[in-house]
PDB file of N, CA and C in Angstrom:
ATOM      1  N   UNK A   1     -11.161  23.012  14.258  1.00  0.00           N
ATOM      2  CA  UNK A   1     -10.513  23.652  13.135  1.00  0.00           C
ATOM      3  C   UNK A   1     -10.546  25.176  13.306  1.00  0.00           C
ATOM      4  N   UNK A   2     -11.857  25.506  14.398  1.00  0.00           N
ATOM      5  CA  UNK A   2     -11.888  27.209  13.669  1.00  0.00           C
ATOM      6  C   UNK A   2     -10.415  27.824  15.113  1.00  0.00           C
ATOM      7  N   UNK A   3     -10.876  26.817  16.201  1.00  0.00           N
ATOM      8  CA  UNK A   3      -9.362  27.603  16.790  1.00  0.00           C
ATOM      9  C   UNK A   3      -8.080  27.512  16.319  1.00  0.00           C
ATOM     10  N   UNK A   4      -7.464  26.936  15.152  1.00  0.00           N
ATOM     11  CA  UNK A   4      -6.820  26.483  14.758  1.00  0.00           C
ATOM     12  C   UNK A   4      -6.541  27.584  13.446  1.00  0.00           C
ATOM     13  N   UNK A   5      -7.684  28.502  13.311  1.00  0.00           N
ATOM     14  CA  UNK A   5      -8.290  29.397  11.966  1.00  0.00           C
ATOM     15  C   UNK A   5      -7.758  28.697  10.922  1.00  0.00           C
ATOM     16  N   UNK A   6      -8.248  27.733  11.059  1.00  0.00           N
ATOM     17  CA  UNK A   6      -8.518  26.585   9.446  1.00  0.00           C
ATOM     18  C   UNK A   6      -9.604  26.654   9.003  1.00  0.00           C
ATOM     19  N   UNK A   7      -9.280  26.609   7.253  1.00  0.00           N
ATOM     20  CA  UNK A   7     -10.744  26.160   7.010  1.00  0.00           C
ATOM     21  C   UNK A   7     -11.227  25.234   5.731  1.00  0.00           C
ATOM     22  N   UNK A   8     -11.643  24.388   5.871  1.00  0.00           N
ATOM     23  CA  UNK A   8     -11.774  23.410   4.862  1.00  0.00           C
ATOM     24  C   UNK A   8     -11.950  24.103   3.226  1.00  0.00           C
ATOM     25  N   UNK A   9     -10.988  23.970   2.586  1.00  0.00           N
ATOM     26  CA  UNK A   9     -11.816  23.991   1.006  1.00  0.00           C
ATOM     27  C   UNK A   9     -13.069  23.160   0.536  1.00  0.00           C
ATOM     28  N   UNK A  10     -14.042  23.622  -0.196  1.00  0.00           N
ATOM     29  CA  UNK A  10     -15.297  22.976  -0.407  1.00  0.00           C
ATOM     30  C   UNK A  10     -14.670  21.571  -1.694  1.00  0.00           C
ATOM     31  N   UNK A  11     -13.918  22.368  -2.635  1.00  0.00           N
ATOM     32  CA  UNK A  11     -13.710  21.194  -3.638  1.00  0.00           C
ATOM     33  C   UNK A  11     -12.380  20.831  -3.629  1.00  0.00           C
ATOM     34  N   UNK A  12     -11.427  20.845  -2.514  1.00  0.00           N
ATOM     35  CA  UNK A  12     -10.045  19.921  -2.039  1.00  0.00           C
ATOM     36  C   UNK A  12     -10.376  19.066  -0.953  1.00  0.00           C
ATOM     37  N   UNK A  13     -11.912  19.235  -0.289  1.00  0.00           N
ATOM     38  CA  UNK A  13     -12.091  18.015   1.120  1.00  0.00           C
ATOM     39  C   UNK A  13     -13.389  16.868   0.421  1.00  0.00           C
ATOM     40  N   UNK A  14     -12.551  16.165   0.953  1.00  0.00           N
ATOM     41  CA  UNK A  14     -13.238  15.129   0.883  1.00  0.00           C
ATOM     42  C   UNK A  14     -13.050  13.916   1.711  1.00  0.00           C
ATOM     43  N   UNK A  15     -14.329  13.543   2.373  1.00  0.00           N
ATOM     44  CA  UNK A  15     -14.500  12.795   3.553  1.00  0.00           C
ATOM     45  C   UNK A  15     -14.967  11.256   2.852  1.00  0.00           C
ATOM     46  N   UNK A  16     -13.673  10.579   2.849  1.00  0.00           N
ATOM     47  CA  UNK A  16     -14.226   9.028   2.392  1.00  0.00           C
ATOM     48  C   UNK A  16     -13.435   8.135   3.275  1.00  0.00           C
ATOM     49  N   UNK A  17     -13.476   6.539   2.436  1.00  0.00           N
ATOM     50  CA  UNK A  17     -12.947   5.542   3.109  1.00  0.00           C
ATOM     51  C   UNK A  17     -11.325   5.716   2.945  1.00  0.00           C
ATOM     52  N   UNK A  18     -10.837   5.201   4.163  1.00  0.00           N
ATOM     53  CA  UNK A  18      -9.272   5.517   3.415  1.00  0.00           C
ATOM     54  C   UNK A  18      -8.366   4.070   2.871  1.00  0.00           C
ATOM     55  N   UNK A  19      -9.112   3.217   3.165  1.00  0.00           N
ATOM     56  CA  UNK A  19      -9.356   1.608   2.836  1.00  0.00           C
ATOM     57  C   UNK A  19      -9.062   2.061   0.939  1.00  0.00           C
ATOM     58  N   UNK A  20     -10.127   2.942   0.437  1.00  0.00           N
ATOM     59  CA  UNK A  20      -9.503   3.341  -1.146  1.00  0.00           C
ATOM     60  C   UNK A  20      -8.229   4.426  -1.123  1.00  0.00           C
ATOM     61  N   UNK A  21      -7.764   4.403  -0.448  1.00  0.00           N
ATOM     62  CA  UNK A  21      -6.510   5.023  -0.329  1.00  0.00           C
ATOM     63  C   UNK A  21      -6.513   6.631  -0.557  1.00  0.00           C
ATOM     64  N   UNK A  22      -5.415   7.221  -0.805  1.00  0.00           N
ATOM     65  CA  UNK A  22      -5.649   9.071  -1.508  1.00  0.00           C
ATOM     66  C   UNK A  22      -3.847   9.477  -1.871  1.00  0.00           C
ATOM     67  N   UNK A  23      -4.326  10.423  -2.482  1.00  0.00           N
ATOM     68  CA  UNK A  23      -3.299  11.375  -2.840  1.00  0.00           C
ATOM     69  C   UNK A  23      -2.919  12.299  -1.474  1.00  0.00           C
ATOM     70  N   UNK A  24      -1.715  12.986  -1.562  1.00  0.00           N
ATOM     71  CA  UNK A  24      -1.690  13.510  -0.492  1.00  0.00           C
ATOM     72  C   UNK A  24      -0.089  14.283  -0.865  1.00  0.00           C
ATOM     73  N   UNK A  25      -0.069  15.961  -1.361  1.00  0.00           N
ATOM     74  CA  UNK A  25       1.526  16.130  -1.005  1.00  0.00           C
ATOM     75  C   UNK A  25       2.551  14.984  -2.023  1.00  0.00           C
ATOM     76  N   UNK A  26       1.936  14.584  -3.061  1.00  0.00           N
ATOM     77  CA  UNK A  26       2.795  14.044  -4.116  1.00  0.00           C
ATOM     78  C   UNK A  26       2.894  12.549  -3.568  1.00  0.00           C
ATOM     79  N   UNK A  27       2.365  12.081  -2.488  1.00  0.00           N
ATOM     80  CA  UNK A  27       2.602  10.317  -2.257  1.00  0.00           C
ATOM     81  C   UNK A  27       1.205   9.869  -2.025  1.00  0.00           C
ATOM     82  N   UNK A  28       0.861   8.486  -2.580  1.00  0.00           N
ATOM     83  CA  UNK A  28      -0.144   7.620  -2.340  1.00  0.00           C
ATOM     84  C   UNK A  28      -0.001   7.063  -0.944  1.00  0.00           C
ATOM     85  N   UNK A  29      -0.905   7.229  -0.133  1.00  0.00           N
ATOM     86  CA  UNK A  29      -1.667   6.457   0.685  1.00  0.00           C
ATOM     87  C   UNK A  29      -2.514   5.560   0.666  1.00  0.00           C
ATOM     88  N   UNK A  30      -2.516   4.254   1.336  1.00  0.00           N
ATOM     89  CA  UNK A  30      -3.645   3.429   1.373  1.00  0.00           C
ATOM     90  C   UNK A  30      -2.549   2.612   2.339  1.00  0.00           C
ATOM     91  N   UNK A  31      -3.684   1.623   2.363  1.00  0.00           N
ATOM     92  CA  UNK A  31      -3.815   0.396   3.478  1.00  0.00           C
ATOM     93  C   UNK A  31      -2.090  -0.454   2.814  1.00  0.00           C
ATOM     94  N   UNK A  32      -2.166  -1.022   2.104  1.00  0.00           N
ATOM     95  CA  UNK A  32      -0.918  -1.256   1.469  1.00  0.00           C
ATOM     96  C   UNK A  32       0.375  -0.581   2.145  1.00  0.00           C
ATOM     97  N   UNK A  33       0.757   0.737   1.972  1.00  0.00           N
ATOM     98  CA  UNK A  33       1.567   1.385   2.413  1.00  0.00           C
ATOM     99  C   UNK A  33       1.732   2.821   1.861  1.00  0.00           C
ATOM    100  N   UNK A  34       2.676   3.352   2.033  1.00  0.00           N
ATOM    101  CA  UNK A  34       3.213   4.891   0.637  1.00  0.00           C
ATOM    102  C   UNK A  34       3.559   4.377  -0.448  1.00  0.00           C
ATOM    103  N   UNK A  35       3.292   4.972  -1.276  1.00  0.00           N
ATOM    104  CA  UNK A  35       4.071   5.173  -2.766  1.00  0.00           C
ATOM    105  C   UNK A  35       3.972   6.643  -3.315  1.00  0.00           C
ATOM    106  N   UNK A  36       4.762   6.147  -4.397  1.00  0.00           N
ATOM    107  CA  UNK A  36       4.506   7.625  -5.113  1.00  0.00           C
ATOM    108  C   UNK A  36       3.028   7.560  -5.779  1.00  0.00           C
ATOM    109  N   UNK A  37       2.836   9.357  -5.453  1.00  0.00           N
ATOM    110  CA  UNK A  37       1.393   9.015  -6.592  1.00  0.00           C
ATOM    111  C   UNK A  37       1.067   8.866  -7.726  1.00  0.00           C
ATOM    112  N   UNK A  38       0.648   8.692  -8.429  1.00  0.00           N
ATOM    113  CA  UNK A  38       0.574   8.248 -10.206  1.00  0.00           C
ATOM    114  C   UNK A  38       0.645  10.014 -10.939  1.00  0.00           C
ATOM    115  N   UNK A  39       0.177  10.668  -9.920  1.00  0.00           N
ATOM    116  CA  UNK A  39      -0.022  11.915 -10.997  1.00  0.00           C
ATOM    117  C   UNK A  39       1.237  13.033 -10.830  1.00  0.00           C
ATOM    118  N   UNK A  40       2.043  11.935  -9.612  1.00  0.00           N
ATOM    119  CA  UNK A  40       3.165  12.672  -9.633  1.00  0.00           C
ATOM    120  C   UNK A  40       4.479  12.227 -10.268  1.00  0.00           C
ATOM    121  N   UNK A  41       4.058  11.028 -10.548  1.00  0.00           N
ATOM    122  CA  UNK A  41       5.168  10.584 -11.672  1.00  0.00           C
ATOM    123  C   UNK A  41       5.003  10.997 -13.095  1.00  0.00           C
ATOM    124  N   UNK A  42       3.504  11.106 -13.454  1.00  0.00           N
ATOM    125  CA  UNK A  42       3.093  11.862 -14.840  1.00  0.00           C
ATOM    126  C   UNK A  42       3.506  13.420 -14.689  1.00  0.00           C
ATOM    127  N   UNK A  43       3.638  14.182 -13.443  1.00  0.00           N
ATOM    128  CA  UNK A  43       4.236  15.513 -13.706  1.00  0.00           C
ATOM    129  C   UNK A  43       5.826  15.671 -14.021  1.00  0.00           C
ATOM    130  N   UNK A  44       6.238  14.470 -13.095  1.00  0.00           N
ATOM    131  CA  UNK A  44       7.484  14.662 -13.906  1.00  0.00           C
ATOM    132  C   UNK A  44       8.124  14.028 -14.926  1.00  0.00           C
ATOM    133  N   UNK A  45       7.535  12.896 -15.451  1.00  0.00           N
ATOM    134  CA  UNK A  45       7.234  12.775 -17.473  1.00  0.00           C
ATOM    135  C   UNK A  45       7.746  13.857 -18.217  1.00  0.00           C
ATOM    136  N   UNK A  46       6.558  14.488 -17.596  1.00  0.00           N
ATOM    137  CA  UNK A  46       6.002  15.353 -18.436  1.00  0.00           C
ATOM    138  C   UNK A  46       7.333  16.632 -18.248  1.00  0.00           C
ATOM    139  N   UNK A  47       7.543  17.300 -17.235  1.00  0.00           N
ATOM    140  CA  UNK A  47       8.399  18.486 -16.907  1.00  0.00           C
ATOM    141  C   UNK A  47       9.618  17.588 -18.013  1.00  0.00           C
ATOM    142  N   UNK A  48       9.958  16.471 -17.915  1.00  0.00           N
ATOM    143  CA  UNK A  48      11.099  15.590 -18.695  1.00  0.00           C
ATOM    144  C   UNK A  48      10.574  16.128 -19.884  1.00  0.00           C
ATOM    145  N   UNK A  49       9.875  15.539 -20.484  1.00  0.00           N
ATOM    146  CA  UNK A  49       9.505  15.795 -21.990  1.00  0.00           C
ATOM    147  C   UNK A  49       9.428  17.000 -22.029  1.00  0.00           C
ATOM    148  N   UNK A  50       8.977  18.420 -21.790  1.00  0.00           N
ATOM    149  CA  UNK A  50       8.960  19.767 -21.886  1.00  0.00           C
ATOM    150  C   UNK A  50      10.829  20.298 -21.680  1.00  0.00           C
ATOM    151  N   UNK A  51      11.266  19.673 -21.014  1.00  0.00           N
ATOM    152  CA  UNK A  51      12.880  19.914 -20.975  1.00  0.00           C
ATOM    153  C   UNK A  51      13.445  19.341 -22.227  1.00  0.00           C
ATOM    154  N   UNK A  52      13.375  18.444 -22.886  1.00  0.00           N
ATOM    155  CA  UNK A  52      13.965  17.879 -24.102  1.00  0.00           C
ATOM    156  C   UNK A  52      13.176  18.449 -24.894  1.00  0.00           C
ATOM    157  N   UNK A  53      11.895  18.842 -25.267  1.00  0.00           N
ATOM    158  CA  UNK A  53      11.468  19.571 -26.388  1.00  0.00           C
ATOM    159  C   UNK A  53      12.511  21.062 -26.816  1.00  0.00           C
ATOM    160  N   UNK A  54      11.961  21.103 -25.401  1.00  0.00           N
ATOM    161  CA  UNK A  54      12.772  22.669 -25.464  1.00  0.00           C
ATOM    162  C   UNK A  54      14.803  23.086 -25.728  1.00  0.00           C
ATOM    163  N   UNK A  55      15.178  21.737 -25.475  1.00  0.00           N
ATOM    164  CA  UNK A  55      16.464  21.380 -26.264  1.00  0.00           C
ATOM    165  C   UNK A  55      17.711  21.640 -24.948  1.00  0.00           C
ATOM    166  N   UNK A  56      16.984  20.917 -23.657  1.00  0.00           N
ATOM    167  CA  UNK A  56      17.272  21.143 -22.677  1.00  0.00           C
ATOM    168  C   UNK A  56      18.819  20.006 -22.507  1.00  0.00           C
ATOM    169  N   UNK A  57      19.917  20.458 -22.251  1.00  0.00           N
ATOM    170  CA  UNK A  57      21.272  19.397 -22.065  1.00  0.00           C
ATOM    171  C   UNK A  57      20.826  17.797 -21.640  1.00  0.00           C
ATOM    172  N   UNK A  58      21.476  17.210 -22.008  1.00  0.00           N
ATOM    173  CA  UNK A  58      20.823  16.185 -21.200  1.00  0.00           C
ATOM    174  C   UNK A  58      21.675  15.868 -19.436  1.00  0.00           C
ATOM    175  N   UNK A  59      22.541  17.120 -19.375  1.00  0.00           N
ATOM    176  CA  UNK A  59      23.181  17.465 -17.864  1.00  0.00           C
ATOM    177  C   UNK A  59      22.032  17.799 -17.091  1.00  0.00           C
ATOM    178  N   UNK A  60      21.319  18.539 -18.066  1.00  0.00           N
ATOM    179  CA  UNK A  60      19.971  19.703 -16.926  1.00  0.00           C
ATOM    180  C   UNK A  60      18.837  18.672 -16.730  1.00  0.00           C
ATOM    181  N   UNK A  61      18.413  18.008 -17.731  1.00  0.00           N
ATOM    182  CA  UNK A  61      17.857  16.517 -17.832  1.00  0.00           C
ATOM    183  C   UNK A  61      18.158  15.700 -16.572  1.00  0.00           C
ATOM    184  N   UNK A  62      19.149  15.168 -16.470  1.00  0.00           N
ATOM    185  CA  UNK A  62      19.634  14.752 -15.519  1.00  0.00           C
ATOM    186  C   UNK A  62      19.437  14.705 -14.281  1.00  0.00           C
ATOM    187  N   UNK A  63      19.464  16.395 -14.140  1.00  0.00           N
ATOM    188  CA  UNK A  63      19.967  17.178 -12.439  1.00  0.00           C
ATOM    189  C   UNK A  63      17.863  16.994 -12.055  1.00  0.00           C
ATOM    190  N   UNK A  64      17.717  17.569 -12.959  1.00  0.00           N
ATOM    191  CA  UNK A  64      15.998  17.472 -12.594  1.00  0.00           C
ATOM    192  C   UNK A  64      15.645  16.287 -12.240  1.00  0.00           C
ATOM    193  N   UNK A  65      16.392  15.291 -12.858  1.00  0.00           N
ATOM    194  CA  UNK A  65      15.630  14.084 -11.996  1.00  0.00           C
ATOM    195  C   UNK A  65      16.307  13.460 -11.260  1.00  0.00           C
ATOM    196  N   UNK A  66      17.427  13.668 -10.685  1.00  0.00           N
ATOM    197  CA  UNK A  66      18.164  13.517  -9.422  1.00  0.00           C
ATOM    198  C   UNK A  66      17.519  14.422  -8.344  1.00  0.00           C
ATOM    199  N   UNK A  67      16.752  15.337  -8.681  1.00  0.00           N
ATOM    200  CA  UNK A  67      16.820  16.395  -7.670  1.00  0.00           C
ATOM    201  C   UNK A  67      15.297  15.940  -6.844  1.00  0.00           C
ATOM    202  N   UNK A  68      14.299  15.726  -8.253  1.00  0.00           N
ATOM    203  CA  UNK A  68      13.127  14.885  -7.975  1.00  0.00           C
ATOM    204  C   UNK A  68      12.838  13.593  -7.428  1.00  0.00           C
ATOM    205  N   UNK A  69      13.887  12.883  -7.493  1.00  0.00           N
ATOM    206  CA  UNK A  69      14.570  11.649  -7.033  1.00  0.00           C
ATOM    207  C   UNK A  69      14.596  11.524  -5.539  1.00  0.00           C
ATOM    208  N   UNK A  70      15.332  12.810  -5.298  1.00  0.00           N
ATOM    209  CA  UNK A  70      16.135  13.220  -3.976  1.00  0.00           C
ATOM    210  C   UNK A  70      14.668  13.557  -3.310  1.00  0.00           C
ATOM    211  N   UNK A  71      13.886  14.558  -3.190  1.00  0.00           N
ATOM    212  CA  UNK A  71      12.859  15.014  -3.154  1.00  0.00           C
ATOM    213  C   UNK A  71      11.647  13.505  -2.745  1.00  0.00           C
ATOM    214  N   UNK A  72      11.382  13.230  -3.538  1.00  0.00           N
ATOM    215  CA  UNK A  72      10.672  11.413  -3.686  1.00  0.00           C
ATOM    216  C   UNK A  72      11.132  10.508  -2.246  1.00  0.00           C
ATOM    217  N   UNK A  73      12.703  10.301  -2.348  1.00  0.00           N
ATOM    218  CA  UNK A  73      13.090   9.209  -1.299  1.00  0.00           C
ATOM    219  C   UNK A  73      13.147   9.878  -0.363  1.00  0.00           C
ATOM    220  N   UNK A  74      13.109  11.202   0.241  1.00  0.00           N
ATOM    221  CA  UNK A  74      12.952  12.050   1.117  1.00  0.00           C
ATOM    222  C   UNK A  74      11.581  11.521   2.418  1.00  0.00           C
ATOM    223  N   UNK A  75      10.382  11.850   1.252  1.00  0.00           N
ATOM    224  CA  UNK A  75       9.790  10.742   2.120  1.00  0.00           C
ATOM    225  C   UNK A  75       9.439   9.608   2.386  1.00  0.00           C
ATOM    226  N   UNK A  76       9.994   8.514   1.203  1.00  0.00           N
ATOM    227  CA  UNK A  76       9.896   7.045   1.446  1.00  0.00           C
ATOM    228  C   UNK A  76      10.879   6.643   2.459  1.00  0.00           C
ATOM    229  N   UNK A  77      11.983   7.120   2.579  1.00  0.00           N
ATOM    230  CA  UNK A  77      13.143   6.571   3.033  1.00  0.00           C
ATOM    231  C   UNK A  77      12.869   6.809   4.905  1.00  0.00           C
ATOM    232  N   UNK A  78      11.803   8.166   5.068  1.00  0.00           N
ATOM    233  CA  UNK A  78      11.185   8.389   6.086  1.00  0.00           C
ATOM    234  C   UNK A  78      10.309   6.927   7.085  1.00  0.00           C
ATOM    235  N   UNK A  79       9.895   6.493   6.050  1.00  0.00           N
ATOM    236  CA  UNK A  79       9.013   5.233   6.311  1.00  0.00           C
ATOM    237  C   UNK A  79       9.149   4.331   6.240  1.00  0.00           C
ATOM    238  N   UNK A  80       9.871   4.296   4.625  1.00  0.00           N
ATOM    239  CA  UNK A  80      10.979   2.459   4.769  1.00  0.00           C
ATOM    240  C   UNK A  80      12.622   2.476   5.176  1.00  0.00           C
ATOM    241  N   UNK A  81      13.073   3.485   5.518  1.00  0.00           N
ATOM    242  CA  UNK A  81      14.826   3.412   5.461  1.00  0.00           C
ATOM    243  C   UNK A  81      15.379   3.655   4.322  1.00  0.00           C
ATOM    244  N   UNK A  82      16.595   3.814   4.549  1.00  0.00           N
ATOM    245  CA  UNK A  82      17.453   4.103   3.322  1.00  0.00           C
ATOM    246  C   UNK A  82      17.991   3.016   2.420  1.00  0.00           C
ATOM    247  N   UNK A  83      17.405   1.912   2.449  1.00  0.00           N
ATOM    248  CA  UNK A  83      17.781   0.595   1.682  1.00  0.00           C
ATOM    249  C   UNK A  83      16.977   0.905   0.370  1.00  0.00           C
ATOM    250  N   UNK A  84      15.637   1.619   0.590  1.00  0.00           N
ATOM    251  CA  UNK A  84      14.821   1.835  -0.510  1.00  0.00           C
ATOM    252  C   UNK A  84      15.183   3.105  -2.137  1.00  0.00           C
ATOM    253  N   UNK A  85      16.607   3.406  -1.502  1.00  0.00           N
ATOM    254  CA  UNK A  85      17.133   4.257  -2.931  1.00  0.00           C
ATOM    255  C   UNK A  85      17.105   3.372  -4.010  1.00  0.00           C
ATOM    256  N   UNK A  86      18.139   2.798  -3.925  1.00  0.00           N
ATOM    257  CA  UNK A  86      18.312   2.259  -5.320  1.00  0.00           C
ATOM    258  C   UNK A  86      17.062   1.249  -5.641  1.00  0.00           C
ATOM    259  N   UNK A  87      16.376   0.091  -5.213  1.00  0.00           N
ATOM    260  CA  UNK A  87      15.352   0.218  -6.161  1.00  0.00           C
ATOM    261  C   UNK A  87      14.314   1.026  -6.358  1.00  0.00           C
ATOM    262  N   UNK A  88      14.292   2.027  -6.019  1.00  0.00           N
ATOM    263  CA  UNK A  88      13.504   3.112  -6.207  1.00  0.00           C
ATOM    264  C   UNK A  88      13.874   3.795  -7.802  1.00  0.00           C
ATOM    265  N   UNK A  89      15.266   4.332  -7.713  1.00  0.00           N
ATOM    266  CA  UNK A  89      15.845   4.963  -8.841  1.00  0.00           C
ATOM    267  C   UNK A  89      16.381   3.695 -10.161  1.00  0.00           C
ATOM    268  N   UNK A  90      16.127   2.787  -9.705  1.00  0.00           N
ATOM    269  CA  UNK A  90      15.845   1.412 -10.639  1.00  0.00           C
ATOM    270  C   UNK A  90      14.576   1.393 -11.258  1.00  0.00           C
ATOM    271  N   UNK A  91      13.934   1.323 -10.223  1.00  0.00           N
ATOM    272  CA  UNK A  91      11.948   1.225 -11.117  1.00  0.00           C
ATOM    273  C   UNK A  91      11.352   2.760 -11.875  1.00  0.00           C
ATOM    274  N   UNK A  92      12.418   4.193 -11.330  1.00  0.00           N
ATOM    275  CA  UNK A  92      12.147   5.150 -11.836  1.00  0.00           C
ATOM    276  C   UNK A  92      12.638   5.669 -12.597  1.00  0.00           C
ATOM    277  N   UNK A  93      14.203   5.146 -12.847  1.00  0.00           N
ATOM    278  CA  UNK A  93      14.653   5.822 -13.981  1.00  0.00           C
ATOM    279  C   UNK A  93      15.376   4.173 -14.471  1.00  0.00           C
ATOM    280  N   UNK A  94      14.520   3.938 -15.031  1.00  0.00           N
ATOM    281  CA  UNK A  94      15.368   2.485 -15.665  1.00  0.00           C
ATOM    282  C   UNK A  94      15.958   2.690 -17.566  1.00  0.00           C
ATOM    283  N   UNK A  95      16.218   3.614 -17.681  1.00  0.00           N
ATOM    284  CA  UNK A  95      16.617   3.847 -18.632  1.00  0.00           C
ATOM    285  C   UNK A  95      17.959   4.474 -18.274  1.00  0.00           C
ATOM    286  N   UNK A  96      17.963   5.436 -17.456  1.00  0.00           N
ATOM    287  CA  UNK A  96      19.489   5.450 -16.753  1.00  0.00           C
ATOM    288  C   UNK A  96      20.371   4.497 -16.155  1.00  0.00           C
ATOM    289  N   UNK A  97      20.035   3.358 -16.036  1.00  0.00           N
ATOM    290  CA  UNK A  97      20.473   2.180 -15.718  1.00  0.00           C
ATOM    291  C   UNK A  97      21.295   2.428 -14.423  1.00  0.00           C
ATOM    292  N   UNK A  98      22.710   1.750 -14.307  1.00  0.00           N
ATOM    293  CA  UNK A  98      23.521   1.853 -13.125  1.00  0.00           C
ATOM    294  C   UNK A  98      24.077   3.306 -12.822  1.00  0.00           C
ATOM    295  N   UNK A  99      23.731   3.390 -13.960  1.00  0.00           N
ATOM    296  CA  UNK A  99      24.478   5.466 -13.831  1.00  0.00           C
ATOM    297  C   UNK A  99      24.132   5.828 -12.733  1.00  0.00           C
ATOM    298  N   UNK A 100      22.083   6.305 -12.729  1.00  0.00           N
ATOM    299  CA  UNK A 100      21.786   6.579 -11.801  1.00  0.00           C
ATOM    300  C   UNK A 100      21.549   6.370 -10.442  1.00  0.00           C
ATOM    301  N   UNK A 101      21.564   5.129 -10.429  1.00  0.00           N
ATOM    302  CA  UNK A 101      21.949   4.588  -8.962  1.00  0.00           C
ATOM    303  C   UNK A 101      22.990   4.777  -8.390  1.00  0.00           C
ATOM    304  N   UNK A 102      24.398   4.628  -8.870  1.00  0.00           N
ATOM    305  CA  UNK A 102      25.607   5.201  -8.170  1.00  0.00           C
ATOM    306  C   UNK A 102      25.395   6.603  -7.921  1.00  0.00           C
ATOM    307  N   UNK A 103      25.376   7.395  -8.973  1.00  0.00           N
ATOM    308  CA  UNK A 103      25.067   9.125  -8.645  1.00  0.00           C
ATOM    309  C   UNK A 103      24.015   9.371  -7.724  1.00  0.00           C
ATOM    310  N   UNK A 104      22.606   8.879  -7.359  1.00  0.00           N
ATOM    311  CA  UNK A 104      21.585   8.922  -6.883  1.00  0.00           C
ATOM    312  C   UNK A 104      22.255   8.798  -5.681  1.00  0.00           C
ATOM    313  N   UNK A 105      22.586   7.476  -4.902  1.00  0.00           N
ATOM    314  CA  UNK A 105      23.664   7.315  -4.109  1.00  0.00           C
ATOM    315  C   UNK A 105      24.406   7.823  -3.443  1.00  0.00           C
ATOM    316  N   UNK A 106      25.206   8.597  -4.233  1.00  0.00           N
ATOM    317  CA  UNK A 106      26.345   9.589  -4.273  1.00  0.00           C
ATOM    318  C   UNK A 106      25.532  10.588  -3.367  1.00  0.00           C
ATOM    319  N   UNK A 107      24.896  11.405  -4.601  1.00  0.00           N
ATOM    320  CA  UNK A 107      24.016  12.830  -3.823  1.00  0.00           C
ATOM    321  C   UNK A 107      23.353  12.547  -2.869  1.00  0.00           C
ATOM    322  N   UNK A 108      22.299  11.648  -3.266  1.00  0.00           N
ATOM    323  CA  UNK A 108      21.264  11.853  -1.676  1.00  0.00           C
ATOM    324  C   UNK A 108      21.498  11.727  -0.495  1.00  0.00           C
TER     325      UNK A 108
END
């Protein structure tokens, strides 16, 4: 590491089993495979809900989570292919229903 002039953070390293999997850069790791991570689907909840409080279009609504979308299958699609959009933007935005899958589609 030090030729490399790296240097470990004391409270971001941590040396465990990877059998319990980890966070990593917004995707879950473990033995299983990738996913998204849990605390990165609660950030963008949440950025959602702070956009509609704030009386945000539901166009701009939208684009944020197409864009996060885009961003997301970026690196699943790395690992599983590109078959994995649409149920992806199915299990993530299932309240947008077919909308977002054609548009998702479309853009990415």
């Amino acid at each position: 590491m030090a030729q490399l002039h790296l240097e470990l953070h004391p409270l971001k390293t941590f040396i465990g089993r990877i059998s319990r999997g980890f966070d990593f850069l917004g995707y879950w790791f473990s033995p299983q495979g990738l996913s998204v991570a849990g605390k990165t689907i609660e950030r963008m909840l949440e950025k959602v809900r702070r956009l509609y409080e704030q009386g945000a279009s539901s166009g701009r609504i939208l684009s944020y989570q197409l864009q996060w979308g885009r961003w997301v299958r970026t690196g699943l699609d790395g690992v599983f292919g590109v078959g994995v959009r649409s149920g992806f933007d199915r299990l993530v935005f299932p309240s947008l229903g077919s909308r977002c899958v054609t548009r998702c589609d479309a853009v990415g």
